[in-house]
Each structure stands twice: as structure tokens, then as C-alpha cells.
Protein backbone atom coordinates (compact mmCIF):
# COMPACT_ATOMS: atom_id res chain seq x y z
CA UNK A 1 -11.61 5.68 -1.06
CA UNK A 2 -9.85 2.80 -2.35
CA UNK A 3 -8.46 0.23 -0.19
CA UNK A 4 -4.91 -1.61 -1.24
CA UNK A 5 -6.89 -4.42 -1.92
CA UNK A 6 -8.70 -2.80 -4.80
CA UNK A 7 -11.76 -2.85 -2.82
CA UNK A 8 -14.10 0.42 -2.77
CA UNK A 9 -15.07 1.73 0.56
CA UNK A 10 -17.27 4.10 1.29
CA UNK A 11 -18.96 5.94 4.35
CA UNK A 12 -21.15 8.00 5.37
CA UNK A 13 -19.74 11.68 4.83
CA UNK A 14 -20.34 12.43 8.45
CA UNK A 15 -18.85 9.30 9.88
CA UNK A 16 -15.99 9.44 7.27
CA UNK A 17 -13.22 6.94 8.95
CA UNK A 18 -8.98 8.54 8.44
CA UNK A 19 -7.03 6.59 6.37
CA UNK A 20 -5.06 4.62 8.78
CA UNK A 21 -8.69 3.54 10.38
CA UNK A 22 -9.69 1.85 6.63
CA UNK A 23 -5.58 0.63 6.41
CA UNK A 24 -5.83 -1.64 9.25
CA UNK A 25 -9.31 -2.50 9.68
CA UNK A 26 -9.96 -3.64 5.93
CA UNK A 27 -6.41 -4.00 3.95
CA UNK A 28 -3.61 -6.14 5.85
CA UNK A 29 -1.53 -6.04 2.74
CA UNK A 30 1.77 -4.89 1.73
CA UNK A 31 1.16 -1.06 1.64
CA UNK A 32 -0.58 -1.11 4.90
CA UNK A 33 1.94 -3.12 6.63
CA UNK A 34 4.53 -0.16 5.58
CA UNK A 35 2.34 2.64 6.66
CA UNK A 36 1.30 0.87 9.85
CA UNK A 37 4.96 0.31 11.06
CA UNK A 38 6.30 3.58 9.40
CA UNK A 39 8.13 3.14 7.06
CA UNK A 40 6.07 5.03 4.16
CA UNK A 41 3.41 7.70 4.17
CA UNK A 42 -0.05 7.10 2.66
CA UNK A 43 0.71 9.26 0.40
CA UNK A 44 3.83 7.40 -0.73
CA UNK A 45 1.96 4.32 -0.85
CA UNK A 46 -1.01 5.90 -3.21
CA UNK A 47 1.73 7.43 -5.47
CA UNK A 48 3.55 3.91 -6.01
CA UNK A 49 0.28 2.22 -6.24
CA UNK A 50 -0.48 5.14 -9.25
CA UNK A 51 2.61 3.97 -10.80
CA UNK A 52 1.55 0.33 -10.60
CA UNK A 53 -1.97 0.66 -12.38
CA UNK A 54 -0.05 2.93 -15.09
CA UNK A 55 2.66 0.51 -15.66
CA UNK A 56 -0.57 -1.83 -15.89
CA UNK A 57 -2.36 0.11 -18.10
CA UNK A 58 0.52 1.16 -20.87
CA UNK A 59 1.51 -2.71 -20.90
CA UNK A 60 4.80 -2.44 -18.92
CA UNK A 61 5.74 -5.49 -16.85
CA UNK A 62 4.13 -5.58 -13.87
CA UNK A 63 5.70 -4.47 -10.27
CA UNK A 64 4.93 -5.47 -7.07
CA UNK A 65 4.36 -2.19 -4.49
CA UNK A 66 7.33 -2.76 -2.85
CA UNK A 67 9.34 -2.85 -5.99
CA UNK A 68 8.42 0.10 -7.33
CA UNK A 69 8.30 1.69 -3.57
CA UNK A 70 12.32 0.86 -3.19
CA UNK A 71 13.04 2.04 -6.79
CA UNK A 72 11.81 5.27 -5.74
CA UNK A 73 13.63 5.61 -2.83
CA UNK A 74 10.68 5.29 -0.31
CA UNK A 75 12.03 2.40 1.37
CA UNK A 76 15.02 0.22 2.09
CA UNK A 77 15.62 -3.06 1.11
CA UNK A 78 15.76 -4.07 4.99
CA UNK A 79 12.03 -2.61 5.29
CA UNK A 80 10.44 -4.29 2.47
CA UNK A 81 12.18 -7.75 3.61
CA UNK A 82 10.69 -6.81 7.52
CA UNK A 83 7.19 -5.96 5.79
CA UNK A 84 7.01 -9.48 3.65
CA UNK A 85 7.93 -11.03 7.08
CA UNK A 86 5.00 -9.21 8.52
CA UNK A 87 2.79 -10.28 5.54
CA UNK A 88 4.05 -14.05 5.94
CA UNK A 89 2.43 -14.33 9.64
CA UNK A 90 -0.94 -13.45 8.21
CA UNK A 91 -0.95 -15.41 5.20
């Protein structure tokens, strides 16, 4: 699994933790703050983050996640602002 921090984490098959478990106990970032309060799926979030290392890759200008998650229609403006509020209390 890869966390939204670009970390690797791995367990034990048989003590395998869900997604949301990994989300908030190793990645309080941007993608985890929108799953966490609802706003986007996991899946949503791995998709955009997809998008992000190919924009990366082919030499595109780089997007933030929550750029490329409101260009796609995953979330609002008025989300993204409430998740970056979110993100500011942690920092």
C-alpha cells in the first residue's frame, strides 16, 4: 500500500490494516483529510493521485491533489478550502 505521503507500508497479510486505518494513523495530509470527513472516496483520492504522478512523469505542470480532485468534479471548491483549513491546524 502506498500512503499519501509517498511512504510504503506494509503488514503482515494476516493483520492487513483497511485503508482508512493506514489514512489516519500514518498520512494526515490533504487526501486523507477529504476521505476522513467525506468528501471523496479512496478510490477518488488514488485515481487523482494517478493523475498527479502521470502529469509528473510526461512533464506537465505539476497539480496539487486538490486541484486536480475539483477539476474532476470530486469536490467543491467549499470542501477543498474546509480541508486546507483542516491541514492548517496540523501544520
Amino acid at each position: 500500500m502506498i500512503c499519501f505521503t509517498g511512504e510504503a507500508y506494509m503488514v503482515h497479510p494476516k493483520r492487513r490494516k483497511s485503508d482508512a486505518t493506514v489514512i489516519e494513523d500514518h498520512c494526515r495530509r490533504f487526501g486523507a483529510i477529504a476521505v476522513q470527513k467525506g468528501f471523496v472516496s479512496f478510490e477518488e483520492i488514488k485515481a487523482a493521485m494517478a493523475e498527479q504522478i502521470d502529469d509528473d512523469i510526461n512533464g506537465r505542470e505539476h497539480r496539487l491533489l486538490g486541484t486536480i480532485l475539483y477539476d474532476n468534479g470530486f469536490i467543491t471548491e467549499n470542501q477543498v478550502d474546509k480541508v486546507l483549513q483542516e491541514l492548517a491546524k496540523i501544520l
